[in-house]
PDB file of N, CA and C in Angstrom:
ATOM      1  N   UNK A   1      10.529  -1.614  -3.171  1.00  0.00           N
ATOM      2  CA  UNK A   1       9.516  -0.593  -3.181  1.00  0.00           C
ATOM      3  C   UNK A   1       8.768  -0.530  -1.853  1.00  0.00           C
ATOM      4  N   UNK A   2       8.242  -1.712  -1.105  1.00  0.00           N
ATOM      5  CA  UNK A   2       7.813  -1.883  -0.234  1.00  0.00           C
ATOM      6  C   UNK A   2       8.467  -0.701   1.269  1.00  0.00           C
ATOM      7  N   UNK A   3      10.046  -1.042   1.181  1.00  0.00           N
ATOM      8  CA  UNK A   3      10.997  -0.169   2.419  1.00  0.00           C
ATOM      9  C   UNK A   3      10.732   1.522   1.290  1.00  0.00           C
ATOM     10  N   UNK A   4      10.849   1.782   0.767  1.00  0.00           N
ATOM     11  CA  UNK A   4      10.676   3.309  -0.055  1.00  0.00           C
ATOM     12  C   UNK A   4       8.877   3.728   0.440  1.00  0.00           C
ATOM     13  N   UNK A   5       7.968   2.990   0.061  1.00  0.00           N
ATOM     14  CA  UNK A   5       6.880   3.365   0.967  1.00  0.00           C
ATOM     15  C   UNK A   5       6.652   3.295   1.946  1.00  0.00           C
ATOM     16  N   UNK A   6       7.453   2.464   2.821  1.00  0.00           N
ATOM     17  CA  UNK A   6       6.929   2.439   4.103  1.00  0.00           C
ATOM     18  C   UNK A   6       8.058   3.586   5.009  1.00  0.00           C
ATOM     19  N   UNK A   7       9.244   4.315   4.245  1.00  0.00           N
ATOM     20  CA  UNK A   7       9.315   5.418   4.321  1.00  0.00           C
ATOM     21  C   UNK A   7       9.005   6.829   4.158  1.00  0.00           C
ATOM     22  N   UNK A   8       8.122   6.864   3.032  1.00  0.00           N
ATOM     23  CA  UNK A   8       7.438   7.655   2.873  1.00  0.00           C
ATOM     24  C   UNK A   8       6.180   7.988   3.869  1.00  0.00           C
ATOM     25  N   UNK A   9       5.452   6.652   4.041  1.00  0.00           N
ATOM     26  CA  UNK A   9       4.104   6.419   5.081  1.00  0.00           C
ATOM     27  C   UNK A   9       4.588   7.364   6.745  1.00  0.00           C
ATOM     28  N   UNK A  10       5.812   6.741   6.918  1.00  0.00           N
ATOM     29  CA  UNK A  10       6.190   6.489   8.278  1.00  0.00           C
ATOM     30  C   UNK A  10       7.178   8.562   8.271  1.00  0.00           C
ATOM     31  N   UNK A  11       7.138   9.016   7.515  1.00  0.00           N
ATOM     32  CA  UNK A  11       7.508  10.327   6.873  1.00  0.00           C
ATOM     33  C   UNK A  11       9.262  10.485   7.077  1.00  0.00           C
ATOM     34  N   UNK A  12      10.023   9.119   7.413  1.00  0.00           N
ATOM     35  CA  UNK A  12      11.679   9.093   7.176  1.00  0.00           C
ATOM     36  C   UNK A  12      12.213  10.044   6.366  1.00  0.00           C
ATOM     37  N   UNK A  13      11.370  10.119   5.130  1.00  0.00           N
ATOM     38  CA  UNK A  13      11.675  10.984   3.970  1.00  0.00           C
ATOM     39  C   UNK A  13      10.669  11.638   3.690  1.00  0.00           C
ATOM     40  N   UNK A  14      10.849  13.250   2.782  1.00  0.00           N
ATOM     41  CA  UNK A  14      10.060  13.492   2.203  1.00  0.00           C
ATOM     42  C   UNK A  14       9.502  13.411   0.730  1.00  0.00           C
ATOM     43  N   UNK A  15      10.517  13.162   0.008  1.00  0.00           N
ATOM     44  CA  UNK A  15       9.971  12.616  -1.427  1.00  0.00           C
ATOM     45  C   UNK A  15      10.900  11.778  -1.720  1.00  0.00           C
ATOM     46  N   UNK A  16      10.482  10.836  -3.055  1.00  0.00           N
ATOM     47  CA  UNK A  16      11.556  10.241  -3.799  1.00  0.00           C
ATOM     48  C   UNK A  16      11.457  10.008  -5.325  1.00  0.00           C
ATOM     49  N   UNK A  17      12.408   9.829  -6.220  1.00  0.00           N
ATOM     50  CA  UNK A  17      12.364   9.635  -7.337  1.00  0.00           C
ATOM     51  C   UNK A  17      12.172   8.551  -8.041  1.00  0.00           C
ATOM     52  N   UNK A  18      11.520   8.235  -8.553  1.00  0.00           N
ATOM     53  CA  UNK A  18      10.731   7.292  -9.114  1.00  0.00           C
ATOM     54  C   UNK A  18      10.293   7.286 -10.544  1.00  0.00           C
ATOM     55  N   UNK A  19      10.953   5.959 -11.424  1.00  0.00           N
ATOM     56  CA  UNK A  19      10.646   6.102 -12.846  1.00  0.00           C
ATOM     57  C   UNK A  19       9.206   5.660 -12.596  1.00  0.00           C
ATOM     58  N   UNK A  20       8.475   5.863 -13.989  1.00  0.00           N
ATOM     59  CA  UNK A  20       7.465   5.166 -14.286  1.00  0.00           C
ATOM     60  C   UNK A  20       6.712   4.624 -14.112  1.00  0.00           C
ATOM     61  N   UNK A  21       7.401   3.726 -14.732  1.00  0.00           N
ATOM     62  CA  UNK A  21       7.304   2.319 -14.791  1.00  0.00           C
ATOM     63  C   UNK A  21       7.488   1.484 -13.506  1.00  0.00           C
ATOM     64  N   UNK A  22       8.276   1.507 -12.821  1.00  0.00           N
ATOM     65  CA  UNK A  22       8.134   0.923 -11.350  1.00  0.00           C
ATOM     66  C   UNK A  22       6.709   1.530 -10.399  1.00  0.00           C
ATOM     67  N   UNK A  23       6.278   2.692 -10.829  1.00  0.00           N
ATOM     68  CA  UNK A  23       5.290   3.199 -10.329  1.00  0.00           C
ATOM     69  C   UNK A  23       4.297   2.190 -10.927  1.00  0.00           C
ATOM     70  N   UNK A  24       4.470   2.362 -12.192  1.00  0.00           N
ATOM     71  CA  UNK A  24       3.103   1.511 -12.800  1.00  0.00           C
ATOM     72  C   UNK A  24       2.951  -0.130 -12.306  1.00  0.00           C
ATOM     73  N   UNK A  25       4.534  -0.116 -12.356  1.00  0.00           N
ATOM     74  CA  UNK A  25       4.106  -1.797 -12.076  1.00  0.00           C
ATOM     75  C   UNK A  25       3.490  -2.415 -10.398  1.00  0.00           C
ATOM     76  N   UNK A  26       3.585  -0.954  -9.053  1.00  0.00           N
ATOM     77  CA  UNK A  26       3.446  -1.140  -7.917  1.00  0.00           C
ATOM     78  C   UNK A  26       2.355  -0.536  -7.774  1.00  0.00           C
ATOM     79  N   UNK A  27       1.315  -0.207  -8.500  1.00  0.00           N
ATOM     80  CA  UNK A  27       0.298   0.606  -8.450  1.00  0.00           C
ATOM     81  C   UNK A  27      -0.533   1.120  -7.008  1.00  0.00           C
ATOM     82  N   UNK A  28      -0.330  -0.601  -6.358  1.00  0.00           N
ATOM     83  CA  UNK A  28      -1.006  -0.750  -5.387  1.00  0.00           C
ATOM     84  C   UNK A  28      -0.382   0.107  -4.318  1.00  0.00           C
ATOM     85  N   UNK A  29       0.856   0.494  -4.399  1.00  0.00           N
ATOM     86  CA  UNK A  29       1.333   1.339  -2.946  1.00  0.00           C
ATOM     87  C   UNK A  29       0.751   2.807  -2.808  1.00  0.00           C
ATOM     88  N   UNK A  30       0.737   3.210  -4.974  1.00  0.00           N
ATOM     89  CA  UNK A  30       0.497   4.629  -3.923  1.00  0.00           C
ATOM     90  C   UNK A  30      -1.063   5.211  -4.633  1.00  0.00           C
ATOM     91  N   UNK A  31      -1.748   4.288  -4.313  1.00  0.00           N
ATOM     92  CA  UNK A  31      -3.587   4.359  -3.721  1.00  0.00           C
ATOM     93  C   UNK A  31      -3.542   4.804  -2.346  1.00  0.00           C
ATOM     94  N   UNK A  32      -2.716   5.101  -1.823  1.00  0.00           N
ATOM     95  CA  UNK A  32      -2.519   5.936  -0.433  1.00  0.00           C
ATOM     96  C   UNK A  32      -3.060   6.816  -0.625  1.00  0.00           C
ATOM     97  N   UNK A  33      -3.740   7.683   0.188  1.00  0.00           N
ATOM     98  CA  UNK A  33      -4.103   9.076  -0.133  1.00  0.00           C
ATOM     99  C   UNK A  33      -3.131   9.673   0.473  1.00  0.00           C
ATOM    100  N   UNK A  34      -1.795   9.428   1.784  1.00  0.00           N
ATOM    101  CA  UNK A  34      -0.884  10.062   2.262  1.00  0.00           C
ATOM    102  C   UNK A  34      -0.091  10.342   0.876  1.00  0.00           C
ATOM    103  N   UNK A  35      -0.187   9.791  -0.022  1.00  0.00           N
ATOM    104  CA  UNK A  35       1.078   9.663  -0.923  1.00  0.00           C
ATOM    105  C   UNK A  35       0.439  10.378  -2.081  1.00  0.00           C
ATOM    106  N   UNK A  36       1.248  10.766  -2.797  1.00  0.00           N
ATOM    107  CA  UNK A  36       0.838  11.918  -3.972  1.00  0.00           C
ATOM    108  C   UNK A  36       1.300  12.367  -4.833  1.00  0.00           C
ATOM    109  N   UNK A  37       1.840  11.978  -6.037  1.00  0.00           N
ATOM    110  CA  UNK A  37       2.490  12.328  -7.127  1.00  0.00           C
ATOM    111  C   UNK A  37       2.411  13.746  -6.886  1.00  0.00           C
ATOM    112  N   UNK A  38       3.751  14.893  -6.802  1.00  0.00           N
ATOM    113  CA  UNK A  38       3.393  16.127  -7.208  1.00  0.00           C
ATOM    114  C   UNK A  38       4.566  16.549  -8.539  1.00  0.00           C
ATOM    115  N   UNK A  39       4.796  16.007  -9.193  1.00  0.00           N
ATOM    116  CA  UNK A  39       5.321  15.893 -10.204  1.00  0.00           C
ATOM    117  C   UNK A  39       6.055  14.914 -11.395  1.00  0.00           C
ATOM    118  N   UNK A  40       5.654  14.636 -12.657  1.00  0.00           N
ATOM    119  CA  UNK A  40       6.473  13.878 -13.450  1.00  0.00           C
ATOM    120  C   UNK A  40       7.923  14.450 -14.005  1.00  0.00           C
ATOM    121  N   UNK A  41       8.418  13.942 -14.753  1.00  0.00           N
ATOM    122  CA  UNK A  41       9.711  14.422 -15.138  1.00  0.00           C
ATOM    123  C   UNK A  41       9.635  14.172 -16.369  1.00  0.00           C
ATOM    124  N   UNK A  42       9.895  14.607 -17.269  1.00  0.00           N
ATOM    125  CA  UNK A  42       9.877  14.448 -18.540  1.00  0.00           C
ATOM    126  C   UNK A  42      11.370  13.981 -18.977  1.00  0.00           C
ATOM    127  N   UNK A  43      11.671  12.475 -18.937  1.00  0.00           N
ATOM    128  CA  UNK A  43      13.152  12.007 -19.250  1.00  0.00           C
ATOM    129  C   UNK A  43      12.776  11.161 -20.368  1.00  0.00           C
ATOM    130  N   UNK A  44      13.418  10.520 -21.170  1.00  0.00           N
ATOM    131  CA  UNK A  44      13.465  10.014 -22.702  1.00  0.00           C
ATOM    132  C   UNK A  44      14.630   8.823 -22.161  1.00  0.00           C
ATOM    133  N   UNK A  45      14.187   7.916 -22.173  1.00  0.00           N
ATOM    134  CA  UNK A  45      15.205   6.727 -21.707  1.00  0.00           C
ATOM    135  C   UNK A  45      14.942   5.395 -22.593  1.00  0.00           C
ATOM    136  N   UNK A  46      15.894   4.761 -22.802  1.00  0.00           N
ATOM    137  CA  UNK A  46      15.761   3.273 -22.974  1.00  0.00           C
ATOM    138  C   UNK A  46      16.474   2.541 -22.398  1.00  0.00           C
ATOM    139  N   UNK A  47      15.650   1.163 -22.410  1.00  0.00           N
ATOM    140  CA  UNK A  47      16.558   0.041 -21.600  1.00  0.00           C
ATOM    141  C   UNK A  47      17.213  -0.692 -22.504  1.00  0.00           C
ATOM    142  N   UNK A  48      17.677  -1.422 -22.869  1.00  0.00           N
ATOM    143  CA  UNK A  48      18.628  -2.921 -23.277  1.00  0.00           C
ATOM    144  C   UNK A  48      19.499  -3.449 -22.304  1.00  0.00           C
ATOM    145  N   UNK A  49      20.343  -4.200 -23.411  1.00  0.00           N
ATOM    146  CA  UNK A  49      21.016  -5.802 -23.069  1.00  0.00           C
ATOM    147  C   UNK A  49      22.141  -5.379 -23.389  1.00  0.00           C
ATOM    148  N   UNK A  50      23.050  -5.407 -23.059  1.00  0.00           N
ATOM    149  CA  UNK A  50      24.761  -4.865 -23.034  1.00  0.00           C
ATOM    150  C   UNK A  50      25.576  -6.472 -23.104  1.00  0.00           C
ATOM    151  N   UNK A  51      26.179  -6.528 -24.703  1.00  0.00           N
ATOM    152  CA  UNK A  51      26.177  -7.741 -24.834  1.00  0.00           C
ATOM    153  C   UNK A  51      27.650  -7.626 -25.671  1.00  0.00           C
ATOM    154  N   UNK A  52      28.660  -8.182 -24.750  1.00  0.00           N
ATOM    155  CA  UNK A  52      30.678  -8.229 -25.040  1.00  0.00           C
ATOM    156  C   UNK A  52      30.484  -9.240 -25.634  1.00  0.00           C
ATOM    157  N   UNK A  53      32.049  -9.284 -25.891  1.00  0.00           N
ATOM    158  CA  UNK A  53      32.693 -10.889 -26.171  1.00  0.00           C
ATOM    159  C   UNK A  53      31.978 -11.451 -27.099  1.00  0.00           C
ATOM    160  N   UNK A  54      32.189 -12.839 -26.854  1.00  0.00           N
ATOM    161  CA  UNK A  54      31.193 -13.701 -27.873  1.00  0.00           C
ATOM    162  C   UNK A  54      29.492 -13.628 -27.479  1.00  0.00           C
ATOM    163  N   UNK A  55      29.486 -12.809 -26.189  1.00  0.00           N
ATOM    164  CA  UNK A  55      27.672 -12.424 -26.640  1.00  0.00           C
ATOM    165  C   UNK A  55      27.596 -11.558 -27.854  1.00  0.00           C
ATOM    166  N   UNK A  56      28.295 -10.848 -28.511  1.00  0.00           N
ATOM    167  CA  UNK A  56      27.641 -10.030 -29.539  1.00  0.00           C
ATOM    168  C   UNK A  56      27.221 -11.068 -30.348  1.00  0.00           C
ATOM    169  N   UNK A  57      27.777 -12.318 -30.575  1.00  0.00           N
ATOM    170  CA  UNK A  57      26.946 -13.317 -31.474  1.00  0.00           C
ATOM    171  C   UNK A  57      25.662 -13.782 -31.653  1.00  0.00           C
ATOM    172  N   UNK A  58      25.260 -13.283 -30.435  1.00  0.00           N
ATOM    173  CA  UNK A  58      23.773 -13.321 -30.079  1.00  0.00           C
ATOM    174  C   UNK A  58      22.880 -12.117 -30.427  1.00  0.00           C
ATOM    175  N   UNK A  59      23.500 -11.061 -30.756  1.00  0.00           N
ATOM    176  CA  UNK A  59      22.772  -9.922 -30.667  1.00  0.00           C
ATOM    177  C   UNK A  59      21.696  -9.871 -32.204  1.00  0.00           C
ATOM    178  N   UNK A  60      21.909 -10.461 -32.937  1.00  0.00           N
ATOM    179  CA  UNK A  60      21.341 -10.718 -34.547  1.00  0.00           C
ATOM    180  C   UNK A  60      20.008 -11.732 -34.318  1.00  0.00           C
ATOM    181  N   UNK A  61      20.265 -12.980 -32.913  1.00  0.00           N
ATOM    182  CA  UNK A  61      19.111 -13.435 -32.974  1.00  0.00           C
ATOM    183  C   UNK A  61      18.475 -12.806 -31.915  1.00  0.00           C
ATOM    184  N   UNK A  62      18.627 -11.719 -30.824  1.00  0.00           N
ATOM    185  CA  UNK A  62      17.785 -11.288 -30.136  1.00  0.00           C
ATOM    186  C   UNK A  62      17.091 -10.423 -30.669  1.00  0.00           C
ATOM    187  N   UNK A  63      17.363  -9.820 -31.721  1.00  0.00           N
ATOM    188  CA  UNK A  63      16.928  -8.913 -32.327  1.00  0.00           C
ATOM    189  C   UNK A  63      15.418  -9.713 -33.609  1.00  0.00           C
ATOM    190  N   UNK A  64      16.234 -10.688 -33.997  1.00  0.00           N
ATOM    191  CA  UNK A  64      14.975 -11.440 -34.621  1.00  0.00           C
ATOM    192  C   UNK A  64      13.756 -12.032 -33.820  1.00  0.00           C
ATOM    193  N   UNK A  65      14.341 -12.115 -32.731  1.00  0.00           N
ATOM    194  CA  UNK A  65      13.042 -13.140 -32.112  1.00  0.00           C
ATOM    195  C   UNK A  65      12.292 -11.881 -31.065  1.00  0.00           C
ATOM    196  N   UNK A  66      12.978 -10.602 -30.716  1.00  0.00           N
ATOM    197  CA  UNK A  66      12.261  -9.494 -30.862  1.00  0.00           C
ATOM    198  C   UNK A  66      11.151  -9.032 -31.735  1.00  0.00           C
ATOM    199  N   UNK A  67      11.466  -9.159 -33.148  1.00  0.00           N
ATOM    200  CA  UNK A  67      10.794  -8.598 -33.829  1.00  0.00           C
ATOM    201  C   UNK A  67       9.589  -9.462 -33.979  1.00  0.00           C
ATOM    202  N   UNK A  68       9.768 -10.560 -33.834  1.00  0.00           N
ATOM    203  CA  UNK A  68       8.838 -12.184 -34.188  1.00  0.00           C
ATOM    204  C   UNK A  68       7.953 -11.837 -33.127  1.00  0.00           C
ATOM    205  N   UNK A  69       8.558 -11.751 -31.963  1.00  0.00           N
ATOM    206  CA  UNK A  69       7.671 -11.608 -30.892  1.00  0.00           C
ATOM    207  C   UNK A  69       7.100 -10.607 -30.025  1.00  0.00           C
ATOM    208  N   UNK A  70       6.798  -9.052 -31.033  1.00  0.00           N
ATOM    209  CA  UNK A  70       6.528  -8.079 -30.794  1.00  0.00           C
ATOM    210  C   UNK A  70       5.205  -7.758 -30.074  1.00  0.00           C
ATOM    211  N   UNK A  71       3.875  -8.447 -30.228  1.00  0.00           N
ATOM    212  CA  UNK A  71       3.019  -8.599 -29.668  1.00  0.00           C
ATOM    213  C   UNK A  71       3.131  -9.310 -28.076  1.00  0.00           C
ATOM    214  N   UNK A  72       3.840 -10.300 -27.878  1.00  0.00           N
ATOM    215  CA  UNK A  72       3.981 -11.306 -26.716  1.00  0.00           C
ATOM    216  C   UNK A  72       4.601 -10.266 -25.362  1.00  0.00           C
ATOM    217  N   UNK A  73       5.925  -9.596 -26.373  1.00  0.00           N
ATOM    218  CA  UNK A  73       6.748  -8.899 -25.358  1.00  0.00           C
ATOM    219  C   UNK A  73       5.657  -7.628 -24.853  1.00  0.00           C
ATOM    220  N   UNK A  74       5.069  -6.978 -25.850  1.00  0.00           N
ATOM    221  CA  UNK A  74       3.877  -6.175 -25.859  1.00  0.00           C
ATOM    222  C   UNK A  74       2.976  -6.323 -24.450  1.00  0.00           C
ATOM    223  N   UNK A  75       1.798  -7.537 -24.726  1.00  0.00           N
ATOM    224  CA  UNK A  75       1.207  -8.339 -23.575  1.00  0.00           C
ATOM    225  C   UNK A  75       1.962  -8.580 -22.058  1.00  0.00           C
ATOM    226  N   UNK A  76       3.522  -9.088 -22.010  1.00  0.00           N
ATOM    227  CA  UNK A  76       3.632  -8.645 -20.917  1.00  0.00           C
ATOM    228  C   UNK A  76       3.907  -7.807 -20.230  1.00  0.00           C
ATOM    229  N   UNK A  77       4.169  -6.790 -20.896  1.00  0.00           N
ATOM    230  CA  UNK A  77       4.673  -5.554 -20.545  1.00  0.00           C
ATOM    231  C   UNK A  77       3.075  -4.888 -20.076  1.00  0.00           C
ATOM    232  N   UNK A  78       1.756  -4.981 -20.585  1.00  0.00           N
ATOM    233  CA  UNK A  78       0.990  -4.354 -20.578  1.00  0.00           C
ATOM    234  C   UNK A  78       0.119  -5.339 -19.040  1.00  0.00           C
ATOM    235  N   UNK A  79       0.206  -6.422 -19.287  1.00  0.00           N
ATOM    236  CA  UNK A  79      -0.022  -6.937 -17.909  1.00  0.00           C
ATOM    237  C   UNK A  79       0.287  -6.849 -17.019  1.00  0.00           C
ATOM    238  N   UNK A  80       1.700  -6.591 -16.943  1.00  0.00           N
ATOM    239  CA  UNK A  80       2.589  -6.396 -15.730  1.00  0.00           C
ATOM    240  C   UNK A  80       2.913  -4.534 -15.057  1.00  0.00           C
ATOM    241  N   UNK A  81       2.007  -3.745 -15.926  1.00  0.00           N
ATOM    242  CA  UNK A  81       2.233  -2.574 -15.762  1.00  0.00           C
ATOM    243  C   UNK A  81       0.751  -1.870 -15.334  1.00  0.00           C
ATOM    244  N   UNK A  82       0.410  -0.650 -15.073  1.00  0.00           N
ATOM    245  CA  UNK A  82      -0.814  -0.508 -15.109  1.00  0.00           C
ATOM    246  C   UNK A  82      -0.513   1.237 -14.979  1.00  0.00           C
ATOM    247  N   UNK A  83      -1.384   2.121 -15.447  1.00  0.00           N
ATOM    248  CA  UNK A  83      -1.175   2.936 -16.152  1.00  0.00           C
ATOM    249  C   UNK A  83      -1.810   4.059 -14.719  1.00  0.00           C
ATOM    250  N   UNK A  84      -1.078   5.293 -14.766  1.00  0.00           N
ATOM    251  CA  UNK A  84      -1.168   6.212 -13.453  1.00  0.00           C
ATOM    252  C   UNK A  84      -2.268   7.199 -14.118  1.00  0.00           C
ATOM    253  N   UNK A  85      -3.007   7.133 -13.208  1.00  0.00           N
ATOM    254  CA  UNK A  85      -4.019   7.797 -13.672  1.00  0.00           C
ATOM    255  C   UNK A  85      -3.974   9.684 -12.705  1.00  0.00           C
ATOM    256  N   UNK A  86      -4.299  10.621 -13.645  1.00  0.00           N
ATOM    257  CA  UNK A  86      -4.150  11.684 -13.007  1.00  0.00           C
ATOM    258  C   UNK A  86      -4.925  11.722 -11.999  1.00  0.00           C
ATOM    259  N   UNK A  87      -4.249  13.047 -11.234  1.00  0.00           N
ATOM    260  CA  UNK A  87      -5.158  13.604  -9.813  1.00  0.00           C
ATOM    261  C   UNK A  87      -5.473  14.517 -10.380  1.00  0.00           C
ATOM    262  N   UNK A  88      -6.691  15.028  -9.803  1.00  0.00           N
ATOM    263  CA  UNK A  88      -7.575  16.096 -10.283  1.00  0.00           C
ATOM    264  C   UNK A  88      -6.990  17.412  -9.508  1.00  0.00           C
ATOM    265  N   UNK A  89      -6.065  17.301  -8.653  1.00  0.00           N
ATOM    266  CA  UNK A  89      -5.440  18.315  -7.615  1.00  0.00           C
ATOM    267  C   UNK A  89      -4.417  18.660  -9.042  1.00  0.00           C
ATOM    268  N   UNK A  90      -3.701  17.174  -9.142  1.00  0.00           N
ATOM    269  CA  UNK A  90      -2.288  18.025  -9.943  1.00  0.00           C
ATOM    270  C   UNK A  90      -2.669  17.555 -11.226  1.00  0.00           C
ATOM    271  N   UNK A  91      -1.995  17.959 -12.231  1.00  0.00           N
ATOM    272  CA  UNK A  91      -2.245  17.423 -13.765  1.00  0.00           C
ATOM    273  C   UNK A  91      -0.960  17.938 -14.236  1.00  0.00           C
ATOM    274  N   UNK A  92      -0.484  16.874 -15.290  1.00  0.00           N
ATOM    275  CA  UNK A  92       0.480  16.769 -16.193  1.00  0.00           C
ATOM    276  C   UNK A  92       0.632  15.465 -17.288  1.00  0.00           C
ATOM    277  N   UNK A  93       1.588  15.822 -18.196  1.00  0.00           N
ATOM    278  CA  UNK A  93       1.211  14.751 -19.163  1.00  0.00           C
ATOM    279  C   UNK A  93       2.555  13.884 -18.976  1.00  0.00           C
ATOM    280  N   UNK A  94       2.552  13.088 -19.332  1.00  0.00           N
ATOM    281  CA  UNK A  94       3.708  11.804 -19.710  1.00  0.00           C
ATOM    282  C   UNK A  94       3.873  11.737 -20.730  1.00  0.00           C
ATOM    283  N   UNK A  95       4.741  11.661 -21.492  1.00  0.00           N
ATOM    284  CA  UNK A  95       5.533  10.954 -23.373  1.00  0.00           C
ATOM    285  C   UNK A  95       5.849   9.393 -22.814  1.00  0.00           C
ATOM    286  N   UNK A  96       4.922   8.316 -23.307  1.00  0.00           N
ATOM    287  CA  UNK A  96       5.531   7.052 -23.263  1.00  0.00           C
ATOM    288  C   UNK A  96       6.567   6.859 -25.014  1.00  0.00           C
TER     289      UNK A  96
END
């Protein structure tokens, strides 16, 4: 993220695409005022674990200790992220 802003700063490029969530979790880069959200995207995605072979044997307890540990996974996700707050220039909504 660091080389993507310091292309942007340095104007190499003019925009780039960017989920979320990497936004949220780098918050600190784009407090720039050079830099400027001028649009979200409205995409519907999920992540997982892509699990062959004898990993599918595992897939019954990741799924339990998921569910066990729904709050924990919760907490770090919410620590490690931090939430984009609108500009009063542009406005739009997000679907988390």
């Amino acid at each position: 993220m660091e080389e993507v802003y310091r292309a942007l700063v340095d104007r190499q490029v003019r925009g780039v695409l960017i989920d979320t969530y990497t936004v949220g979790s780098r918050r600190d880069l784009f407090n720039n005022t050079q830099i400027r959200i001028d649009k979200v995207l409205d995409y519907s995605t999920a992540y997982g674990v892509v699990l062959a072979g004898e990993g599918n044997k595992l897939q019954q307890c990741f799924n339990d200790y998921l569910q066990g540990q729904r709050s924990i996974v919760s907490h770090v996700i919410a620590s490690n992220v931090q939430t984009i707050k609108v500009s009063e220039v542009y406005s739009w909504s997000i679907k988390l």
